[in-house]
PDB file of N, CA and C in Angstrom:
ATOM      1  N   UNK A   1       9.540  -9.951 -25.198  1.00  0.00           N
ATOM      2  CA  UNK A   1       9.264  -9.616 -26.573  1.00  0.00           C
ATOM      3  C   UNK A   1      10.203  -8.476 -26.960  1.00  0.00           C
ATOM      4  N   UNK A   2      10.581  -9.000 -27.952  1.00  0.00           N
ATOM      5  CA  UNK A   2      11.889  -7.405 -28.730  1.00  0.00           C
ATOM      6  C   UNK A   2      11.011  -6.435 -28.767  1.00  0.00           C
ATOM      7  N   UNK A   3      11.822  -5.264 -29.239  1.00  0.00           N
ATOM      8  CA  UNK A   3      11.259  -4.141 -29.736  1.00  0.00           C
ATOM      9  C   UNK A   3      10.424  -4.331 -30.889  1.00  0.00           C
ATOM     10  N   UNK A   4      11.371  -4.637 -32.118  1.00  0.00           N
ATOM     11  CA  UNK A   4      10.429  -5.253 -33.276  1.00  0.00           C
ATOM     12  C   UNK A   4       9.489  -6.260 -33.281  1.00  0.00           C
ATOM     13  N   UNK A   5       9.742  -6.965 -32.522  1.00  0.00           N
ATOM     14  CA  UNK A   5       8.040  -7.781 -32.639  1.00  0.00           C
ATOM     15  C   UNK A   5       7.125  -7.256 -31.771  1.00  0.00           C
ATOM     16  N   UNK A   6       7.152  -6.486 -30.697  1.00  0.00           N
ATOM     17  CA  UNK A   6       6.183  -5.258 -29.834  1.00  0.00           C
ATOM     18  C   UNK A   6       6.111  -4.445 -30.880  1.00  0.00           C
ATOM     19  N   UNK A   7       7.064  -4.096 -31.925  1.00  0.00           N
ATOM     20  CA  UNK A   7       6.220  -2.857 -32.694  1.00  0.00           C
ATOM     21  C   UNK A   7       5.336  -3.837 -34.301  1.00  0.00           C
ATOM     22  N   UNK A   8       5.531  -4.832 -34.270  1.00  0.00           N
ATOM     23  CA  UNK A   8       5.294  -5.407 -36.020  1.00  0.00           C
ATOM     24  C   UNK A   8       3.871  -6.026 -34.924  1.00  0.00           C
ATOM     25  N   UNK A   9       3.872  -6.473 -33.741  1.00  0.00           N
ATOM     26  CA  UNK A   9       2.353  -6.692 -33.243  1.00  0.00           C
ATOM     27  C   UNK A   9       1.564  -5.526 -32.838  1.00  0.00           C
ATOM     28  N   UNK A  10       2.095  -4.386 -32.564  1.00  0.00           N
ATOM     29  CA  UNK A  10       1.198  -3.425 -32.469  1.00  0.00           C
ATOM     30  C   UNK A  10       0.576  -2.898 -33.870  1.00  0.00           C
ATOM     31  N   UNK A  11       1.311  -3.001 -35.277  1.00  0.00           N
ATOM     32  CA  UNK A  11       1.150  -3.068 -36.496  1.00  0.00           C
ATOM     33  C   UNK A  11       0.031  -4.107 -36.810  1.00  0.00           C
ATOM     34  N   UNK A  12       0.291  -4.641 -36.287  1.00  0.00           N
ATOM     35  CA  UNK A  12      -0.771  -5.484 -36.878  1.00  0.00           C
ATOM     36  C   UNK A  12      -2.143  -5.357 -35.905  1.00  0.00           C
ATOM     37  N   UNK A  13      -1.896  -5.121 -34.914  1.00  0.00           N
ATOM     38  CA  UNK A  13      -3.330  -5.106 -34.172  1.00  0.00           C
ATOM     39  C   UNK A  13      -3.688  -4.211 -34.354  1.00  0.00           C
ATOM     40  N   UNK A  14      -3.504  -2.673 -35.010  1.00  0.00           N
ATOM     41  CA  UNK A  14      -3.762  -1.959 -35.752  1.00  0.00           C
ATOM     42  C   UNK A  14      -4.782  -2.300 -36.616  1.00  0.00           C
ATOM     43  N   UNK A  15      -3.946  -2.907 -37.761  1.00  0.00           N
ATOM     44  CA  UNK A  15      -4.421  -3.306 -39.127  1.00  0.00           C
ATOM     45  C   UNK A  15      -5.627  -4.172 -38.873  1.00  0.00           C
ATOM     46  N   UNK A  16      -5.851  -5.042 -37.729  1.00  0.00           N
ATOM     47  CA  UNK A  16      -6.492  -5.534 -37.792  1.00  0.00           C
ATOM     48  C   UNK A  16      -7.752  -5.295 -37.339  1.00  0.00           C
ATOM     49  N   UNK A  17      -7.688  -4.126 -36.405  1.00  0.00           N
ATOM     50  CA  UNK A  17      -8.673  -3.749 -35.763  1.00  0.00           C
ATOM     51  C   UNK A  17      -9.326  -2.097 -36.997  1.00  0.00           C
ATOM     52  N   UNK A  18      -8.426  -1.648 -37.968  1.00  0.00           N
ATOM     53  CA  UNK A  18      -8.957  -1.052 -39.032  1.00  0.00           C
ATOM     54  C   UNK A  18      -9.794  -2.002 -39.680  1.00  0.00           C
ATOM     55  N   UNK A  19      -9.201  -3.450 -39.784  1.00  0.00           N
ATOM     56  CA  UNK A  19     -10.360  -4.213 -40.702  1.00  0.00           C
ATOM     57  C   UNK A  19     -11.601  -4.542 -40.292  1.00  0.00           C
ATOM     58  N   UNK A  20     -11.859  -4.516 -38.892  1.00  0.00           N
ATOM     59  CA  UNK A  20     -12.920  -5.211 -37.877  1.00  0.00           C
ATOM     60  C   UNK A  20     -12.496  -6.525 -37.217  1.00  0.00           C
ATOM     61  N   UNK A  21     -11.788  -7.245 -37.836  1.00  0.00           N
ATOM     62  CA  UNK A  21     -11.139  -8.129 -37.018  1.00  0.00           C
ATOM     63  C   UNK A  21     -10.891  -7.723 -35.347  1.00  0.00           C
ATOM     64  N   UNK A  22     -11.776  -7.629 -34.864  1.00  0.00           N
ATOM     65  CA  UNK A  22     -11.524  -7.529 -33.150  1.00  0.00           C
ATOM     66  C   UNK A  22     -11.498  -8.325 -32.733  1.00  0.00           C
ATOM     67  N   UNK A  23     -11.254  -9.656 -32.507  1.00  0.00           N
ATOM     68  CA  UNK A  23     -11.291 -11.106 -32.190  1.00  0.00           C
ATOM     69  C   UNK A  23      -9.571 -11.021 -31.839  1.00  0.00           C
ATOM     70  N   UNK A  24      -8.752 -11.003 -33.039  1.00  0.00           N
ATOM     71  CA  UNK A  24      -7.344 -11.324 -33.409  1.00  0.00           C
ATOM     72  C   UNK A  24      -6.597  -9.738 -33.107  1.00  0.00           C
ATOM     73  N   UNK A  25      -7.311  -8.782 -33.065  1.00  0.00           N
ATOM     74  CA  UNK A  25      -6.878  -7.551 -32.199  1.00  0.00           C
ATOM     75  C   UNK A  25      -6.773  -7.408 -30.925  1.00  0.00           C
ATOM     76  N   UNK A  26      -7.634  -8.134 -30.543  1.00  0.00           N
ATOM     77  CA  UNK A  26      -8.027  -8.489 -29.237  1.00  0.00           C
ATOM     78  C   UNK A  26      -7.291  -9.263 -28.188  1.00  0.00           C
ATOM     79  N   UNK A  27      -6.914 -10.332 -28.613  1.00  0.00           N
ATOM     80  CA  UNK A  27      -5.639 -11.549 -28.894  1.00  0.00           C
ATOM     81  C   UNK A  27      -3.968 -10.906 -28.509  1.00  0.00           C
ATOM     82  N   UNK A  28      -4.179  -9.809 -29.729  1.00  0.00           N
ATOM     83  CA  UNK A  28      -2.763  -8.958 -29.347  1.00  0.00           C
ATOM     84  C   UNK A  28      -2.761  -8.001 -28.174  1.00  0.00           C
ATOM     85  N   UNK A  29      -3.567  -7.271 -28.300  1.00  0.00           N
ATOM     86  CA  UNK A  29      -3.291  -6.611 -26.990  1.00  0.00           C
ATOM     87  C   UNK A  29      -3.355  -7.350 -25.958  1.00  0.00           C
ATOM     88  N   UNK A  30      -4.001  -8.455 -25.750  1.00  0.00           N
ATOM     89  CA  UNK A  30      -4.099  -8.868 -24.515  1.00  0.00           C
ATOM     90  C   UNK A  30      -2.338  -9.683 -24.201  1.00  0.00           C
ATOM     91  N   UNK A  31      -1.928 -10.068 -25.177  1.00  0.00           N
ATOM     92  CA  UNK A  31      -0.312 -10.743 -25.062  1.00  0.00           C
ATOM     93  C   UNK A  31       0.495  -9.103 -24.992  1.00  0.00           C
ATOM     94  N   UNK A  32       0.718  -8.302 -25.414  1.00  0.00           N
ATOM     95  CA  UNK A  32       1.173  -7.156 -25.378  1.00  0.00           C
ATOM     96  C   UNK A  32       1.081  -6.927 -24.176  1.00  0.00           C
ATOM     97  N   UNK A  33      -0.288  -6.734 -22.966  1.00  0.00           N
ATOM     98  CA  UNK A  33      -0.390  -6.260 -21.713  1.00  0.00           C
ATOM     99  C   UNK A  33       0.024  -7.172 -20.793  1.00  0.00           C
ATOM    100  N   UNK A  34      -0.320  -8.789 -21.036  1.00  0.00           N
ATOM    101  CA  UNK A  34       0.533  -9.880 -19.779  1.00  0.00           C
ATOM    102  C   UNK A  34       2.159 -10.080 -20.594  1.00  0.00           C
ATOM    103  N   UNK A  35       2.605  -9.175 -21.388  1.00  0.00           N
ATOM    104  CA  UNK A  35       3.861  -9.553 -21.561  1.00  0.00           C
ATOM    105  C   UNK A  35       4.511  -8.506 -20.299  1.00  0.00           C
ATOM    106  N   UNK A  36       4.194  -7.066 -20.714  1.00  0.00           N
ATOM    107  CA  UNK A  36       4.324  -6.253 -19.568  1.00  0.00           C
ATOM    108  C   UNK A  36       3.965  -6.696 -18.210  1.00  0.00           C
ATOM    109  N   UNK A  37       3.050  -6.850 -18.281  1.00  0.00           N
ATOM    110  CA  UNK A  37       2.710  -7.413 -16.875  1.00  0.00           C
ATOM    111  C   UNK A  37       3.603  -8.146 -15.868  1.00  0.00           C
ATOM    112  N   UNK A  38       3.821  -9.458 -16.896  1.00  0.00           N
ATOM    113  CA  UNK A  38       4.820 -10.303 -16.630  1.00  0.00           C
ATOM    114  C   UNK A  38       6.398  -9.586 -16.557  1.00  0.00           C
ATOM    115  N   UNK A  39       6.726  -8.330 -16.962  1.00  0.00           N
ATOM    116  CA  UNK A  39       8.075  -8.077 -16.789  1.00  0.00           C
ATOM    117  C   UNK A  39       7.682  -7.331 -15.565  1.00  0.00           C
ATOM    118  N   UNK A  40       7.372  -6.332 -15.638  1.00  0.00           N
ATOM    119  CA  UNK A  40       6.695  -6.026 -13.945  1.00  0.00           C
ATOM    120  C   UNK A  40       6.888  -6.715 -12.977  1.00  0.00           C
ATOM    121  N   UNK A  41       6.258  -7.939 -12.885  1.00  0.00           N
ATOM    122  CA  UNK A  41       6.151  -8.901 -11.866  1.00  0.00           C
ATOM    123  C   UNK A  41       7.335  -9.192 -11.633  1.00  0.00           C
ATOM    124  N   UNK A  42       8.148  -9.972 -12.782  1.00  0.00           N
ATOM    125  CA  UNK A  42       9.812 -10.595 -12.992  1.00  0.00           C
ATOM    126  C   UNK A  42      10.961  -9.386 -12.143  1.00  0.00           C
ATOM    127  N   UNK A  43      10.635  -8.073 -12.186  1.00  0.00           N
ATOM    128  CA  UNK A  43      11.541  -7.256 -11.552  1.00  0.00           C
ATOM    129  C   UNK A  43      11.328  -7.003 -10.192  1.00  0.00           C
ATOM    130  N   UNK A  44      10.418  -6.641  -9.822  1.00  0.00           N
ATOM    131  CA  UNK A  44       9.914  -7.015  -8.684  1.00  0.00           C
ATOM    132  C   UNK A  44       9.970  -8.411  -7.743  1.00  0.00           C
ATOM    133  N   UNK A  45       9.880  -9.558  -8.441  1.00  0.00           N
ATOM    134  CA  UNK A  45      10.530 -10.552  -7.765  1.00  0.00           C
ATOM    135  C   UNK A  45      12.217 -11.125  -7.651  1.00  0.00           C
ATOM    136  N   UNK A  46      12.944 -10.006  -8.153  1.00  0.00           N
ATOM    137  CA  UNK A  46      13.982  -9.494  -8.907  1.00  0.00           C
ATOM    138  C   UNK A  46      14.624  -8.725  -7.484  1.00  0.00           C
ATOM    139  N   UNK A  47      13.878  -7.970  -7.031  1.00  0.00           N
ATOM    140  CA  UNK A  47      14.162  -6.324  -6.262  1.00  0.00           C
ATOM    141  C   UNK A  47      13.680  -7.250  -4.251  1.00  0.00           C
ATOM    142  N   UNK A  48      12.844  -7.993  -4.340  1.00  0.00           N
ATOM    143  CA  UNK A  48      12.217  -8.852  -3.037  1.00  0.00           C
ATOM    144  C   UNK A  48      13.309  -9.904  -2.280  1.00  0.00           C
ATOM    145  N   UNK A  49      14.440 -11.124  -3.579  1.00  0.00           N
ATOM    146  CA  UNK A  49      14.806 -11.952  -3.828  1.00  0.00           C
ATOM    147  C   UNK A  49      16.125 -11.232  -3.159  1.00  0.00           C
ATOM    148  N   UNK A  50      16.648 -10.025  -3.797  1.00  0.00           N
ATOM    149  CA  UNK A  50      17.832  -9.522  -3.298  1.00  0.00           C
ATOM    150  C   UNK A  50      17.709  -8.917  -2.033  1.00  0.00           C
ATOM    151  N   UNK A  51      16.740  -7.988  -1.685  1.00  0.00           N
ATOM    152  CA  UNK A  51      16.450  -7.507  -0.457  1.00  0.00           C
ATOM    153  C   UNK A  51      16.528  -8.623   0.519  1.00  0.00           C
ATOM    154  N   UNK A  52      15.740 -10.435   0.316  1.00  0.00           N
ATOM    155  CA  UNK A  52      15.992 -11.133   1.420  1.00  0.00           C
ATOM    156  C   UNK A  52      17.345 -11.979   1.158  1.00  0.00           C
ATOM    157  N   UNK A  53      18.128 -12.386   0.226  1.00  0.00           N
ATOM    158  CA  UNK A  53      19.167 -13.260   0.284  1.00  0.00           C
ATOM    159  C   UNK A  53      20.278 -12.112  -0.002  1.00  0.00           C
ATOM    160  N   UNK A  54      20.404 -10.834  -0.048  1.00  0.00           N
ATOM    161  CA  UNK A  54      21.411 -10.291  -0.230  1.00  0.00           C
ATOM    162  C   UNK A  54      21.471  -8.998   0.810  1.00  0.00           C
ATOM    163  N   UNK A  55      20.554  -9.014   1.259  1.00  0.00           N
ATOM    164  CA  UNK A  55      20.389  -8.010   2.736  1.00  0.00           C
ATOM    165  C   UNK A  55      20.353  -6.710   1.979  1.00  0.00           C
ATOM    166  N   UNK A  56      19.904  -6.880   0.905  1.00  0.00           N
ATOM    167  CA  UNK A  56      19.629  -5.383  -0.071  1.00  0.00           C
ATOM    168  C   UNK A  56      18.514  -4.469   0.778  1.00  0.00           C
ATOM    169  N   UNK A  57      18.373  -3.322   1.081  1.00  0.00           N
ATOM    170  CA  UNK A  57      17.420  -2.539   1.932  1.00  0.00           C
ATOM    171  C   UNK A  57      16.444  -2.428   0.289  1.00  0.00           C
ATOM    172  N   UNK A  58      15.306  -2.236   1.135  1.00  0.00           N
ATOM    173  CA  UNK A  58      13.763  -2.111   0.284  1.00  0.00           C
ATOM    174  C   UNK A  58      13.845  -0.637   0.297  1.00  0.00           C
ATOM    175  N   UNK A  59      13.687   0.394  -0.375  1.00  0.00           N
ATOM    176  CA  UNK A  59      12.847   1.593  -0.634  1.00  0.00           C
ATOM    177  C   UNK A  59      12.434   1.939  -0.112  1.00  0.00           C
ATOM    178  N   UNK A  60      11.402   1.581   0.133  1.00  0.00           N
ATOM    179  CA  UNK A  60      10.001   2.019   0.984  1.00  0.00           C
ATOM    180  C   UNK A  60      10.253   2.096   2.689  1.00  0.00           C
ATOM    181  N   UNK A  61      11.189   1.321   3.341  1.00  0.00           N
ATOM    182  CA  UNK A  61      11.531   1.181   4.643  1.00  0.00           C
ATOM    183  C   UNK A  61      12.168   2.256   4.856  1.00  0.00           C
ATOM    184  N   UNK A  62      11.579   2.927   6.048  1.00  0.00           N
ATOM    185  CA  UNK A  62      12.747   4.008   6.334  1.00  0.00           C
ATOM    186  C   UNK A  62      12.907   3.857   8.033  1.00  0.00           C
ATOM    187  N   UNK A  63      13.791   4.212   7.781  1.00  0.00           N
ATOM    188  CA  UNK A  63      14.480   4.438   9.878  1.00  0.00           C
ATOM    189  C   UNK A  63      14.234   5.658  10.002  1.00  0.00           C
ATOM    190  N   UNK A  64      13.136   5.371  11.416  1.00  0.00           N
ATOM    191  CA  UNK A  64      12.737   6.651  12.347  1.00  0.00           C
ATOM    192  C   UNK A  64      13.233   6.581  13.480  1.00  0.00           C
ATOM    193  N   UNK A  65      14.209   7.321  14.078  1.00  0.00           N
ATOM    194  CA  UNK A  65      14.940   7.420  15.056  1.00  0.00           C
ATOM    195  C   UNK A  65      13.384   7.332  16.130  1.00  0.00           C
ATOM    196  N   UNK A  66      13.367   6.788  17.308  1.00  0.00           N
ATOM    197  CA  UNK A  66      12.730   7.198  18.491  1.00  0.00           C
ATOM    198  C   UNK A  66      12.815   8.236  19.532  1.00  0.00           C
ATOM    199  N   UNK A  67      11.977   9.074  19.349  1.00  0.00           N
ATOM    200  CA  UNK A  67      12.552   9.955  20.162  1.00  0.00           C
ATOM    201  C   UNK A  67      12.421  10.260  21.514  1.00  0.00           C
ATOM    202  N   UNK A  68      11.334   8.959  22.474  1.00  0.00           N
ATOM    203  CA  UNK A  68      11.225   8.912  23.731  1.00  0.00           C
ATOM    204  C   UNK A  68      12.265   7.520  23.657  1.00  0.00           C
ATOM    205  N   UNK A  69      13.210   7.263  24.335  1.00  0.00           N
ATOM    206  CA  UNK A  69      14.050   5.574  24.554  1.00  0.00           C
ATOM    207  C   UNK A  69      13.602   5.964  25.997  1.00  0.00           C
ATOM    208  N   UNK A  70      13.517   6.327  26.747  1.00  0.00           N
ATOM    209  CA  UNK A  70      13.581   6.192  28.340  1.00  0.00           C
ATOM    210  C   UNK A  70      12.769   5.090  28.816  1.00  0.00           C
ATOM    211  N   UNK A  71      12.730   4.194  30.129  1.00  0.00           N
ATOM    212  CA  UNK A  71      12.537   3.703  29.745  1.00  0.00           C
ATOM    213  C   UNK A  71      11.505   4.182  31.507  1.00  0.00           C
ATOM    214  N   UNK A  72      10.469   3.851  31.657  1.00  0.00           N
ATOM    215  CA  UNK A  72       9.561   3.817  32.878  1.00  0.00           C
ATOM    216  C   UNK A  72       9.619   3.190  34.063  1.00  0.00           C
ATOM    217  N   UNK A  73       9.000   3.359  35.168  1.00  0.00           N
ATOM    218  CA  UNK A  73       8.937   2.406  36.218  1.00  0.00           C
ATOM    219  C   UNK A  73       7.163   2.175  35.979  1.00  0.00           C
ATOM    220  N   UNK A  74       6.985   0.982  36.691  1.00  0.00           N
ATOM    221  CA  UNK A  74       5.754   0.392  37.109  1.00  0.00           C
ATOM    222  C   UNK A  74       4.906   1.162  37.335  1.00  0.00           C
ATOM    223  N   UNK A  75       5.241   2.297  38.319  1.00  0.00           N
ATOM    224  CA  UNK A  75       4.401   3.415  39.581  1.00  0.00           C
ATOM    225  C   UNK A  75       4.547   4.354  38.504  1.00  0.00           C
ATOM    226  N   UNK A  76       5.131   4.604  37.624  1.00  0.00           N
ATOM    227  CA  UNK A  76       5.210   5.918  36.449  1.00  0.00           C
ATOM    228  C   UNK A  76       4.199   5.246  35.398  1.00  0.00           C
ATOM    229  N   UNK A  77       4.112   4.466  35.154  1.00  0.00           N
ATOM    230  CA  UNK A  77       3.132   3.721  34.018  1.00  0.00           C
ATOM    231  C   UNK A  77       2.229   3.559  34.679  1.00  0.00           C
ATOM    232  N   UNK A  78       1.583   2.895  35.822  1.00  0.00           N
ATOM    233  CA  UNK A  78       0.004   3.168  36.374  1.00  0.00           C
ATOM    234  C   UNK A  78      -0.384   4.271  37.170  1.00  0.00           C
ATOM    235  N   UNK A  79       0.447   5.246  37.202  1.00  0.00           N
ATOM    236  CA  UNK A  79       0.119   6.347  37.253  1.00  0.00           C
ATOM    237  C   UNK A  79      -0.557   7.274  36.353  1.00  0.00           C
ATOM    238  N   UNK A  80       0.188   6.729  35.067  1.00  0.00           N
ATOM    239  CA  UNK A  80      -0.369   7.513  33.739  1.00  0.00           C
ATOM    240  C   UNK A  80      -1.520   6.913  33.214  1.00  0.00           C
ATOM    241  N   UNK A  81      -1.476   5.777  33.654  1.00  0.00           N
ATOM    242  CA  UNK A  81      -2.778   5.024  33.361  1.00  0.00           C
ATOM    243  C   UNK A  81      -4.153   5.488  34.158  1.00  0.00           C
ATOM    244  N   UNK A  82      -3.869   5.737  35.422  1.00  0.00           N
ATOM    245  CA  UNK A  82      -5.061   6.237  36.176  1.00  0.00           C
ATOM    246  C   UNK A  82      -4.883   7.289  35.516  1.00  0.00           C
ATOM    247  N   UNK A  83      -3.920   8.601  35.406  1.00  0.00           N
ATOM    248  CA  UNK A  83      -4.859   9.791  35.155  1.00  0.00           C
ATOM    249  C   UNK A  83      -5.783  10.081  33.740  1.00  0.00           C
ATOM    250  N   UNK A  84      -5.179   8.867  32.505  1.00  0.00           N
ATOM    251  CA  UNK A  84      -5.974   8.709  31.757  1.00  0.00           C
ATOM    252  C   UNK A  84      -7.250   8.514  31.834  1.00  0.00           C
ATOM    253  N   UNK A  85      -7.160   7.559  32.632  1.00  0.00           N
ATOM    254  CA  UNK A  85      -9.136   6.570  32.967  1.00  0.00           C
ATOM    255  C   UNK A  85      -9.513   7.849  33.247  1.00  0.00           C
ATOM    256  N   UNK A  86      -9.084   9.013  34.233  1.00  0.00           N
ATOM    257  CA  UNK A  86      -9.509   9.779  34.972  1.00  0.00           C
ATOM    258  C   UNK A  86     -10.188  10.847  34.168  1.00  0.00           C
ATOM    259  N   UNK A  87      -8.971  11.223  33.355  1.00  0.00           N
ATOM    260  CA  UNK A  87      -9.581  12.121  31.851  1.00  0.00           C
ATOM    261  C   UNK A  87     -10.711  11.392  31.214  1.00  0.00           C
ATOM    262  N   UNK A  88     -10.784  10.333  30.699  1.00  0.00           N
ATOM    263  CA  UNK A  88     -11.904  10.127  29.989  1.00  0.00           C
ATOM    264  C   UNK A  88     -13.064   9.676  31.123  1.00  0.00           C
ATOM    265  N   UNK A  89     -13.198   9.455  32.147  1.00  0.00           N
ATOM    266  CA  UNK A  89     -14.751   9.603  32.837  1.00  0.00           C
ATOM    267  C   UNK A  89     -14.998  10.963  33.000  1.00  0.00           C
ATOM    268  N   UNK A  90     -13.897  12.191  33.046  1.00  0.00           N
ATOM    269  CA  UNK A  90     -14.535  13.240  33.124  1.00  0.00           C
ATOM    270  C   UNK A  90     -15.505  13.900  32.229  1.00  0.00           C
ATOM    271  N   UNK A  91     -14.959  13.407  30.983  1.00  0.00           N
ATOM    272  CA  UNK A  91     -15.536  13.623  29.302  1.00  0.00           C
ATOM    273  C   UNK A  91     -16.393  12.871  29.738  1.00  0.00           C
ATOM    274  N   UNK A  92     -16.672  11.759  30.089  1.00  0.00           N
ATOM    275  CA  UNK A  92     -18.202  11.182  30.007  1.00  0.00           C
ATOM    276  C   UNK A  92     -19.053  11.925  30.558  1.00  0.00           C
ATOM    277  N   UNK A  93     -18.485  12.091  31.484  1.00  0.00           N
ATOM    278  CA  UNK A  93     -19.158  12.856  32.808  1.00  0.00           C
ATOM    279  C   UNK A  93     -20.166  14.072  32.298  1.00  0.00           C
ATOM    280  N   UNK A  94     -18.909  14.947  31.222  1.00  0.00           N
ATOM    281  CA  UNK A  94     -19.560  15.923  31.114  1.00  0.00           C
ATOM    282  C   UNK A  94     -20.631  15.881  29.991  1.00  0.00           C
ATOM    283  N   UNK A  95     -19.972  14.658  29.144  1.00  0.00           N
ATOM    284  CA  UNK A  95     -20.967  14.414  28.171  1.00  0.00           C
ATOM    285  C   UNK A  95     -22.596  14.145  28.939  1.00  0.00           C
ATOM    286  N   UNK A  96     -22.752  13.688  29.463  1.00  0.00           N
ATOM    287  CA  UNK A  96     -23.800  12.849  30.088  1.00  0.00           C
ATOM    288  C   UNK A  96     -24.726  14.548  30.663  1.00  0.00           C
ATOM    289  N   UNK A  97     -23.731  15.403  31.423  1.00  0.00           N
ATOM    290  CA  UNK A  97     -24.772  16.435  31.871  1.00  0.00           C
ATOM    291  C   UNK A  97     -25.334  17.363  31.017  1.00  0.00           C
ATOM    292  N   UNK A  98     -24.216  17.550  29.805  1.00  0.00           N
ATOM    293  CA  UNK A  98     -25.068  18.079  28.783  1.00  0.00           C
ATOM    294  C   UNK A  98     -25.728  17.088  27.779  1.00  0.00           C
ATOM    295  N   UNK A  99     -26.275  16.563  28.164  1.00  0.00           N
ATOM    296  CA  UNK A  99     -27.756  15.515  27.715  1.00  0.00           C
ATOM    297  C   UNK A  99     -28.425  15.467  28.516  1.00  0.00           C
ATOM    298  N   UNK A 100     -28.397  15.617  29.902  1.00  0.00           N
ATOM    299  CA  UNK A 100     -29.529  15.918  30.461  1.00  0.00           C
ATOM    300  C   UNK A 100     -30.208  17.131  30.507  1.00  0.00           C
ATOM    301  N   UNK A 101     -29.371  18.102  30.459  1.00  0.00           N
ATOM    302  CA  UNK A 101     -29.252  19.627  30.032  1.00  0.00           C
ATOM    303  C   UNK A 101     -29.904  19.740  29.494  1.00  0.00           C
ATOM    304  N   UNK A 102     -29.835  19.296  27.852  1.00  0.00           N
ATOM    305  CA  UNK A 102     -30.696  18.890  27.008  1.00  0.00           C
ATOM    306  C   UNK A 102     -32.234  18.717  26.557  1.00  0.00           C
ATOM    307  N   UNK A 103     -32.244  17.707  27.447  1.00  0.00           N
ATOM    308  CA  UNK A 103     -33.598  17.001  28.133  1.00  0.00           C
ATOM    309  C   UNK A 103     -34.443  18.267  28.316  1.00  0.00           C
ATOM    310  N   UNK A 104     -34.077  18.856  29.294  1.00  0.00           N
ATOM    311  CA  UNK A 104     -34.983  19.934  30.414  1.00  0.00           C
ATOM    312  C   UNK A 104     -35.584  20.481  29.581  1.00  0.00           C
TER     313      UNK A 104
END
């Protein structure tokens, strides 16, 4: 929609909604908001279209360098794994005596 017919329909849904006509006021704004709507959408499928057939980068994506790359052995990874398990039964552990604690 041009400028002038977005502004000669906002004119009128005006006028019309001064008269009580809310039916046909009603009518306009609602084409006024899915016209926007619809350009919204159109740029956005606009900005998606180039990002995948033109290898355009998205905005929102950003590169986070990693800052562990190293890479583990087997015996270094279930190692860390037991002392985990190990940490959390202790927390149970201790959870559990102060509830019986509790109790008394």
């Amino acid at each position: 929609m041009a400028d002038d017919d977005m502004r000669l329909a906002i004119g009128d849904m005006i006028d019309y909604s001064a008269n009580g006509d809310f039916n046909k006021a009603n009518n306009i704004f609602n084409d006024l908001i899915a016209g926007r709507v619809q350009t919204a959408l159109d740029q956005e499928k606009i900005a998606i279209a180039n990002s995948v057939y033109n290898g355009g980068e998205e905005e929102d994506q950003l590169d986070l360098p990693l800052e562990d790359d190293e890479e583990y052995s087997d015996e270094e990874l279930d190692a860390a794994a037991q002392d985990a398990t190990e940490e959390e039964n202790e927390e149970v552990e201790t959870f559990e005596d102060e509830d019986e604690s509790e109790e008394n």
